[in-house]
Protein backbone atom coordinates (compact mmCIF):
# COMPACT_ATOMS: atom_id res chain seq x y z
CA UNK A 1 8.57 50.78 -12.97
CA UNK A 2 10.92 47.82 -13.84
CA UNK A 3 8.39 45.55 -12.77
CA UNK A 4 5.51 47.14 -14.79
CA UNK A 5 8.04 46.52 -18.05
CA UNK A 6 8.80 43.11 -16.99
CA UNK A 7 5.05 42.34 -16.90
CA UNK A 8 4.59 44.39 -20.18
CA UNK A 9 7.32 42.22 -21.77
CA UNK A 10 6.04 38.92 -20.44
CA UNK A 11 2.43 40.19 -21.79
CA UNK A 12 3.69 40.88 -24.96
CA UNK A 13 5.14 36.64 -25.71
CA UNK A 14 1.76 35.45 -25.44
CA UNK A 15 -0.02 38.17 -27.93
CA UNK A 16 2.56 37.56 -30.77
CA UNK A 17 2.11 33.73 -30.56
CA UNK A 18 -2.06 34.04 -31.18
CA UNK A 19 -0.92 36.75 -33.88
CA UNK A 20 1.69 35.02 -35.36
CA UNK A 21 -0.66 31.72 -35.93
CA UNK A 22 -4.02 33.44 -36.81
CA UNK A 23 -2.15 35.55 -39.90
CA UNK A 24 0.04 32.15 -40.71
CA UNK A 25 -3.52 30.10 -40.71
CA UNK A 26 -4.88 33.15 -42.41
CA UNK A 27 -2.43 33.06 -45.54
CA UNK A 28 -1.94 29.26 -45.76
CA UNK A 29 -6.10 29.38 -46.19
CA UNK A 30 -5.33 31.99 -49.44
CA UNK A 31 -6.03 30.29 -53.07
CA UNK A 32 -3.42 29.08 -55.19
CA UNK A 33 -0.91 26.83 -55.12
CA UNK A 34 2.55 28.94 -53.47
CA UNK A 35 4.71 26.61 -55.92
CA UNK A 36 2.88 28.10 -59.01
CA UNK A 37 4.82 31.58 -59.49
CA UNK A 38 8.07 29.51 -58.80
CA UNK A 39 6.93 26.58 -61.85
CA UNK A 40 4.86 28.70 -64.61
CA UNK A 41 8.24 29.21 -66.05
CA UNK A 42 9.25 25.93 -66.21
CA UNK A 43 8.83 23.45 -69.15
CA UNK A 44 7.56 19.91 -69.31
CA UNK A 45 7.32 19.82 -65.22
CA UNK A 46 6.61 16.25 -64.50
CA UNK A 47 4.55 15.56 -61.56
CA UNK A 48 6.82 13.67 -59.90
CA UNK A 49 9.08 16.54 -59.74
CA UNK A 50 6.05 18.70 -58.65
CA UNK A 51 5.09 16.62 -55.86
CA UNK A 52 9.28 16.44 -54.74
CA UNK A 53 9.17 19.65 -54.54
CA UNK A 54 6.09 20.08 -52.14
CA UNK A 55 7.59 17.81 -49.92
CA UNK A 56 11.42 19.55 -50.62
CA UNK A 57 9.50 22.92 -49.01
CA UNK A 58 7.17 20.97 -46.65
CA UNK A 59 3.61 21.89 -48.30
CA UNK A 60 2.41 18.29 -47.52
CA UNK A 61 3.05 19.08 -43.89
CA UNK A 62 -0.18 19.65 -41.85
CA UNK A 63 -0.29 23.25 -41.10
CA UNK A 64 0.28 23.06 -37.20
CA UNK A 65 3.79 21.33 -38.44
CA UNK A 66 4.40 23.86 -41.19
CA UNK A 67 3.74 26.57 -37.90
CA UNK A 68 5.71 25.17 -35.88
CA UNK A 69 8.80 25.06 -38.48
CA UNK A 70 8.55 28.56 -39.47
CA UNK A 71 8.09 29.53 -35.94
CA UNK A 72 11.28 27.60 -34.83
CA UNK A 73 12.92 29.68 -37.42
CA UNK A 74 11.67 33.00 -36.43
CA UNK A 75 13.05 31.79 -32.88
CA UNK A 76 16.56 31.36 -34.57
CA UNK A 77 16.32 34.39 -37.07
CA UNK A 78 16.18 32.12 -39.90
CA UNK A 79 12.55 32.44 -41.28
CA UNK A 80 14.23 30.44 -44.77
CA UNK A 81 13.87 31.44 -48.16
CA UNK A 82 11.33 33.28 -50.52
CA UNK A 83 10.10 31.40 -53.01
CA UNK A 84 9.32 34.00 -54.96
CA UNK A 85 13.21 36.16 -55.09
CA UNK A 86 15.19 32.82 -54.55
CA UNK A 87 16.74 34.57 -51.64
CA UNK A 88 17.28 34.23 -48.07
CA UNK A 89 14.29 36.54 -46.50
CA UNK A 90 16.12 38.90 -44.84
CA UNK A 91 18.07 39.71 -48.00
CA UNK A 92 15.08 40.36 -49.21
CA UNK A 93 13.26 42.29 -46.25
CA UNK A 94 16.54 44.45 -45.15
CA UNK A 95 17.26 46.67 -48.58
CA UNK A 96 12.96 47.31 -48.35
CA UNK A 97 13.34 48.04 -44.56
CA UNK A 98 15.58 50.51 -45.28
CA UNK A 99 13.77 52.20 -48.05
CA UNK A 100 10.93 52.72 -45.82
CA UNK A 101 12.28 53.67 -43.02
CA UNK A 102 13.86 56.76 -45.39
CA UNK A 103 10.40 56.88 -46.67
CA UNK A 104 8.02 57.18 -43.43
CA UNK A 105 10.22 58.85 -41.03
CA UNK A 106 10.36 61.70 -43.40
CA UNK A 107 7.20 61.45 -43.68
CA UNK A 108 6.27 61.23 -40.30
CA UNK A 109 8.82 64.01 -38.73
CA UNK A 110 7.03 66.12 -41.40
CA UNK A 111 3.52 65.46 -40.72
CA UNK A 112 3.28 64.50 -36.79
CA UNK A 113 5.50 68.54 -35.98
CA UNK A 114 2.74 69.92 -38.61
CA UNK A 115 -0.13 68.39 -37.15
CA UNK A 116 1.05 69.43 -33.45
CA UNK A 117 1.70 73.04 -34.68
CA UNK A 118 -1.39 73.49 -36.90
CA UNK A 119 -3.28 71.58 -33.82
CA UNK A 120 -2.00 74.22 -31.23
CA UNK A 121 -2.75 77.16 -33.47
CA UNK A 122 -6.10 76.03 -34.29
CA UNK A 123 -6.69 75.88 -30.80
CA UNK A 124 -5.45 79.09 -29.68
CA UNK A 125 -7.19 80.52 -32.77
CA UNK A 126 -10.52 78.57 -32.04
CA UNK A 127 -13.27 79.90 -34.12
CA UNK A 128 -11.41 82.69 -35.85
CA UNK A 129 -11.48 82.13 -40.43
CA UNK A 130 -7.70 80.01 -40.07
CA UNK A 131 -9.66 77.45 -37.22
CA UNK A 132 -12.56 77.68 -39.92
CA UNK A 133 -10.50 76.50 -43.05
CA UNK A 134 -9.08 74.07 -41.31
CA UNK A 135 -11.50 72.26 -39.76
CA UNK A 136 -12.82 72.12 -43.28
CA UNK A 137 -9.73 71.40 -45.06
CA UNK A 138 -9.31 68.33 -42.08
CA UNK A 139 -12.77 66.93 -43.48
CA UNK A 140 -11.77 67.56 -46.53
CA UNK A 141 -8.78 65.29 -46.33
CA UNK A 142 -10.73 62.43 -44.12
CA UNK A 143 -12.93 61.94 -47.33
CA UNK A 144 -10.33 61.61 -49.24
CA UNK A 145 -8.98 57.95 -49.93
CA UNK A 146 -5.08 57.74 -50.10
CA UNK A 147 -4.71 55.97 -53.41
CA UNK A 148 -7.03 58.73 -55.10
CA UNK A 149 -4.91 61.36 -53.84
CA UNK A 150 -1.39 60.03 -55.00
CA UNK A 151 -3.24 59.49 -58.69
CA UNK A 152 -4.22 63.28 -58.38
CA UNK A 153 -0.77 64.19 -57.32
CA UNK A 154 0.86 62.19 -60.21
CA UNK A 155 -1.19 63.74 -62.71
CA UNK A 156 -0.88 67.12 -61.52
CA UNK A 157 2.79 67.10 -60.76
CA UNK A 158 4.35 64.61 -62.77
CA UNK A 159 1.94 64.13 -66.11
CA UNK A 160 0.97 67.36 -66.31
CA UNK A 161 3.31 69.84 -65.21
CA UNK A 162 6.38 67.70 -65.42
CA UNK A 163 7.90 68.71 -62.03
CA UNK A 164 8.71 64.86 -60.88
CA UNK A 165 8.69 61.41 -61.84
CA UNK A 166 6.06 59.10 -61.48
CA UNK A 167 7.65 56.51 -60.02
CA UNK A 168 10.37 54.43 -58.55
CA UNK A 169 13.46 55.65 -55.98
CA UNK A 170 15.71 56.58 -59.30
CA UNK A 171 15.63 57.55 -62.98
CA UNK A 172 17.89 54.31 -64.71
CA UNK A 173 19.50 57.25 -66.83
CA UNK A 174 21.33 59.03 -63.33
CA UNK A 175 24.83 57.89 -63.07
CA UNK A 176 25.03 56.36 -59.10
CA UNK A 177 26.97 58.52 -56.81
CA UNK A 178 26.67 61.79 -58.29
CA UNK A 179 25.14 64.88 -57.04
CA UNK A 180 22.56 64.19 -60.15
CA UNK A 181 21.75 61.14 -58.73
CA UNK A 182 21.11 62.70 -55.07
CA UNK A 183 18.96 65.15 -56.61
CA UNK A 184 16.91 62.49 -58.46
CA UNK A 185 16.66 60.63 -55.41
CA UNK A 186 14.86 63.37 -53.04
CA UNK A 187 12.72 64.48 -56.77
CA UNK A 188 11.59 60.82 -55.96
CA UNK A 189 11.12 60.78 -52.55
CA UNK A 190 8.56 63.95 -52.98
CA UNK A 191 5.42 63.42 -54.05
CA UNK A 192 5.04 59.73 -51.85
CA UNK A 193 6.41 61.83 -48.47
CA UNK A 194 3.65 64.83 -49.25
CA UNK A 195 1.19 62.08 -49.38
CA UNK A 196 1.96 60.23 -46.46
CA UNK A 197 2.74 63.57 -44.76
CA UNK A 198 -0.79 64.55 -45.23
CA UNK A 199 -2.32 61.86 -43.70
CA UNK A 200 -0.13 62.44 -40.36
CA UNK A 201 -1.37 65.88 -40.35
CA UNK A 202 -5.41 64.78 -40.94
CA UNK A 203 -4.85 62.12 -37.83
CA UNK A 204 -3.22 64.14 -35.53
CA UNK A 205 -4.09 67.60 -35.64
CA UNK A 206 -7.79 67.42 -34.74
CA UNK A 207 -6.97 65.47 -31.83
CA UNK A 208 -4.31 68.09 -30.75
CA UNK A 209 -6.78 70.73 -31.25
CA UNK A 210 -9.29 69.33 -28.94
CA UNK A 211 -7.13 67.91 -26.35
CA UNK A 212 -5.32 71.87 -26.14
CA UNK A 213 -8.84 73.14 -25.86
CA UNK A 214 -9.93 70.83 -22.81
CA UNK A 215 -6.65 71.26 -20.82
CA UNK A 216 -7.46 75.61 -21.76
CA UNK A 217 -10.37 74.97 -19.28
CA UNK A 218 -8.91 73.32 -16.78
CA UNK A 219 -8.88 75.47 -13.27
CA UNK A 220 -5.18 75.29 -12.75
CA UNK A 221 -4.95 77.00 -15.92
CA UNK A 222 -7.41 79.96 -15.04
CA UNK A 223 -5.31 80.25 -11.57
CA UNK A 224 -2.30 80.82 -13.47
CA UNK A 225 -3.72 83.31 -15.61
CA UNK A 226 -5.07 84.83 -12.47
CA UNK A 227 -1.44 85.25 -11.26
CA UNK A 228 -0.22 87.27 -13.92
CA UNK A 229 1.00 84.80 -15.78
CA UNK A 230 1.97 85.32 -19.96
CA UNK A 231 -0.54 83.32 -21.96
CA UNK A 232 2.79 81.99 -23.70
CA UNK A 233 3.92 80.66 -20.42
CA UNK A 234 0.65 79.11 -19.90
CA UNK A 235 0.23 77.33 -23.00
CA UNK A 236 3.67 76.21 -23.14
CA UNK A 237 4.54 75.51 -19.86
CA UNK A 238 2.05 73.97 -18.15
CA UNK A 239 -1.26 73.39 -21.03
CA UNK A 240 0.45 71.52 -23.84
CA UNK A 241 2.58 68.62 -21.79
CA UNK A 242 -1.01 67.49 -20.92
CA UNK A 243 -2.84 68.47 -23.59
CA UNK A 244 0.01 65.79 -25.26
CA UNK A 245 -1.43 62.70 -23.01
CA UNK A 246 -4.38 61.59 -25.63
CA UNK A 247 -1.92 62.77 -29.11
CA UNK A 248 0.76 60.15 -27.75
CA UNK A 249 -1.67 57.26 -28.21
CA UNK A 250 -2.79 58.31 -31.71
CA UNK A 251 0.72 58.73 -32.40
CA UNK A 252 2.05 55.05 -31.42
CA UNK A 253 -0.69 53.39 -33.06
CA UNK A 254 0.25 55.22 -36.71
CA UNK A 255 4.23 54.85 -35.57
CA UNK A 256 4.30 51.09 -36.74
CA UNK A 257 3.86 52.09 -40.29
CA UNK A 258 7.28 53.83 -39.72
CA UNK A 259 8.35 50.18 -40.37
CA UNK A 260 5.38 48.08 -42.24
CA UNK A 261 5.31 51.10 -44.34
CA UNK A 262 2.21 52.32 -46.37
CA UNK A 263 0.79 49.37 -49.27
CA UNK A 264 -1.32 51.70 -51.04
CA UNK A 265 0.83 54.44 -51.18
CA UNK A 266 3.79 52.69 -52.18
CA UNK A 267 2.16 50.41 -54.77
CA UNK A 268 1.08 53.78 -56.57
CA UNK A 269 4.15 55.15 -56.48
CA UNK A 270 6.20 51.57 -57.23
CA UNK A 271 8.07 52.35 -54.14
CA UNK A 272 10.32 49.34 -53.36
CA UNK A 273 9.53 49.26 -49.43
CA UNK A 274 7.85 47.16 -47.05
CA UNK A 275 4.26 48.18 -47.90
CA UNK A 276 4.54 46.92 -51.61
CA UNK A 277 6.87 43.97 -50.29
CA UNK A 278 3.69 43.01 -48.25
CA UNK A 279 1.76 43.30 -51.01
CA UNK A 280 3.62 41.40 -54.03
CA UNK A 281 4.17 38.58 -51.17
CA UNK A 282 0.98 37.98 -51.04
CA UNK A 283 -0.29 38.62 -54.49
CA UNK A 284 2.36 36.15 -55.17
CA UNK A 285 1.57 33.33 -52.67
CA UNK A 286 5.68 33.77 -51.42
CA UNK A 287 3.58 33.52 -47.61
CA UNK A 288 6.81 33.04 -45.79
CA UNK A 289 7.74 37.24 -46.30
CA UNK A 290 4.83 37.81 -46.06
CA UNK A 291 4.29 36.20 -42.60
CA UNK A 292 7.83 38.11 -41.70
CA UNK A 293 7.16 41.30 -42.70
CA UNK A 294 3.48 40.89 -40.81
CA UNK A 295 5.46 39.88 -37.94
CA UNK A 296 7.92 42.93 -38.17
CA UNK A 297 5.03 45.05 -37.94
CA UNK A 298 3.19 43.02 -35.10
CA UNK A 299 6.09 43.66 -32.82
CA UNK A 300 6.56 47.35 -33.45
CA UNK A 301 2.47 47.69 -32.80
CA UNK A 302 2.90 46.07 -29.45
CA UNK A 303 6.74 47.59 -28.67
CA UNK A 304 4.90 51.55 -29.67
CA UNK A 305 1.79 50.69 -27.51
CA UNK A 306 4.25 49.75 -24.44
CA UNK A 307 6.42 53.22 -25.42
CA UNK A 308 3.16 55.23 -25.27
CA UNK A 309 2.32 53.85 -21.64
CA UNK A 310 5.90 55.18 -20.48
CA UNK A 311 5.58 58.45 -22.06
CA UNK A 312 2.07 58.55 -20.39
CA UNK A 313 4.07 58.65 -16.91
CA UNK A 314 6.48 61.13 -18.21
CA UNK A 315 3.99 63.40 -19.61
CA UNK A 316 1.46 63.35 -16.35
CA UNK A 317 3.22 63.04 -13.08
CA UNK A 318 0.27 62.03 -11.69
CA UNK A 319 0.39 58.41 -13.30
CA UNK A 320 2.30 56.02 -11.29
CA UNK A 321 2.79 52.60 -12.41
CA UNK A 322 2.67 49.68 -9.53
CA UNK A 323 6.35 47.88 -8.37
């Protein structure tokens, strides 16, 4: 096993260097100039100054040198400064991080235990009226895109009815630190978490559902019904740990948005997290977050993918992994 993760890790240096330079050659080929947002502002800019700066920030470097800078900064923690906050990156990246992380986990606590127990009761249930509506109400939701869905939640719930705000983490009226404020804070946190939570549930509960219902036929199974055996027993005991295998792989590939966040749900919702970090980054040419915050989410992709492989061992005995 500790050889298997060695390899893993080993594997993993080589994947986030092509990564790393195909996005960092991907958003130095964007349009516009990155100096731009920083100089619109500024009067009477002589060109002189314009072309200082460029070579101040290394613009006029060739973009294998520009790489290879940024990259020996990564290496040291130190990915510089964002040209469009004026701040060290991880001053900007860390108070985002953190709104996210409050953001998705919530989200995805919520809708991965919701998909698993809707999964396993549609299962059980298979083609009784609840597996019926929803199997429907799971195509339903596939059709639905994710930024049309927060619109319809914002005009139902917060235009129309008045229930919650629009947008944002806080009202600018709530006095910090009070129970007021706390309140405000989870009114916020509502309608963004019900979105995201529904798109856990529309990923992962079909798949539960079908993997439960393959494992059901399974001959082992039949022999332990054939013993006497409670159907509770059956299902819990020995049918679901497998019937888990395939639902661990859809769940590592969605757990990286846990930290990149969702863009299109957070841009509706003017959520300051990672998501619409990513996206006003690039919008705004500052390609240095950006490429960190790409990065951040690169690693947790690969990191989740080598989790899921160890679960896989823990979750079927029968997988062994070579010394």
């Amino acid at each position: 096993m500790l050889h298997y993760l060695i390899r893993r890790i080993m594997q993993m240096i080589p994947l986030l260097f092509f990564i790393s330079a195909l996005i960092y050659l991907l958003l130095y080929l964007m349009p516009g100039d990155p100096l731009y947002s920083m100089l619109e502002d500024v009067p009477n800019l002589r060109p002189e100054d314009y072309k200082r700066l460029r070579r101040l920030y290394g613009l006029d470097d060739p973009v294998y040198i520009q790489y290879w800078k940024w990259l020996w900064q990564m290496l040291h923690l130190n990915p510089g400064y964002s040209r469009e906050y004026g701040q060290p990156v991880f001053d900007v990246i860390l108070p985002a991080l953190k709104n996210t992380l409050v953001l998705t986990i919530t989200a995805v606590v919520i809708g991965k235990s919701l998909a698993v127990l809707l999964g396993i009761f549609s299962a059980i249930r298979q083609y009784s009226i609840w597996d019926y509506v929803l199997t429907v109400l799971t195509f339903i939701g596939y059709c639905i895109p994710g930024f049309w869905l927060a619109l319809m939640m914002i005009i139902v719930f917060a235009v129309k009815l008045g229930w919650l705000p629009t947008s944002g983490m806080v009202s600018p009226d709530i006095i910090p630190g009070s129970w007021a404020a706390t309140l405000d804070w989870i009114k916020h946190l509502i309608l963004p978490v019900a979105v995201l939570s529904i798109s856990e549930i529309i990923q992962v509960q079909r798949y539960m559902r079908s993997s439960l219902l393959e494992v059901l036929r399974q001959d082992y199974l039949t022999t332990a019904r054939a013993k006497g055996l409670n159907e509770r027993i059956v299902i819990g005991r020995h049918a679901l740990k497998n019937a888990l295998i395939p639902v661990v792989t859809i769940i590592a590939i969605t757990m990286p948005r846990v930290i990149g966040g969702s863009t299109v749900v957070e841009t509706v919702f003017g959520y300051p997290g990672m998501g619409r970090l990513l996206y006003v980054s690039i919008m705004g040419n500052d390609f240095v977050v950006a490429m960190t915050v790409v990065m951040i989410i690169a690693f947790t992709v690969v990191f989740f993918n080598l989790l899921a492989d160890i679960l896989y061992g823990w979750l079927d005995p029968r997988i062994r992994y070579q010394e």
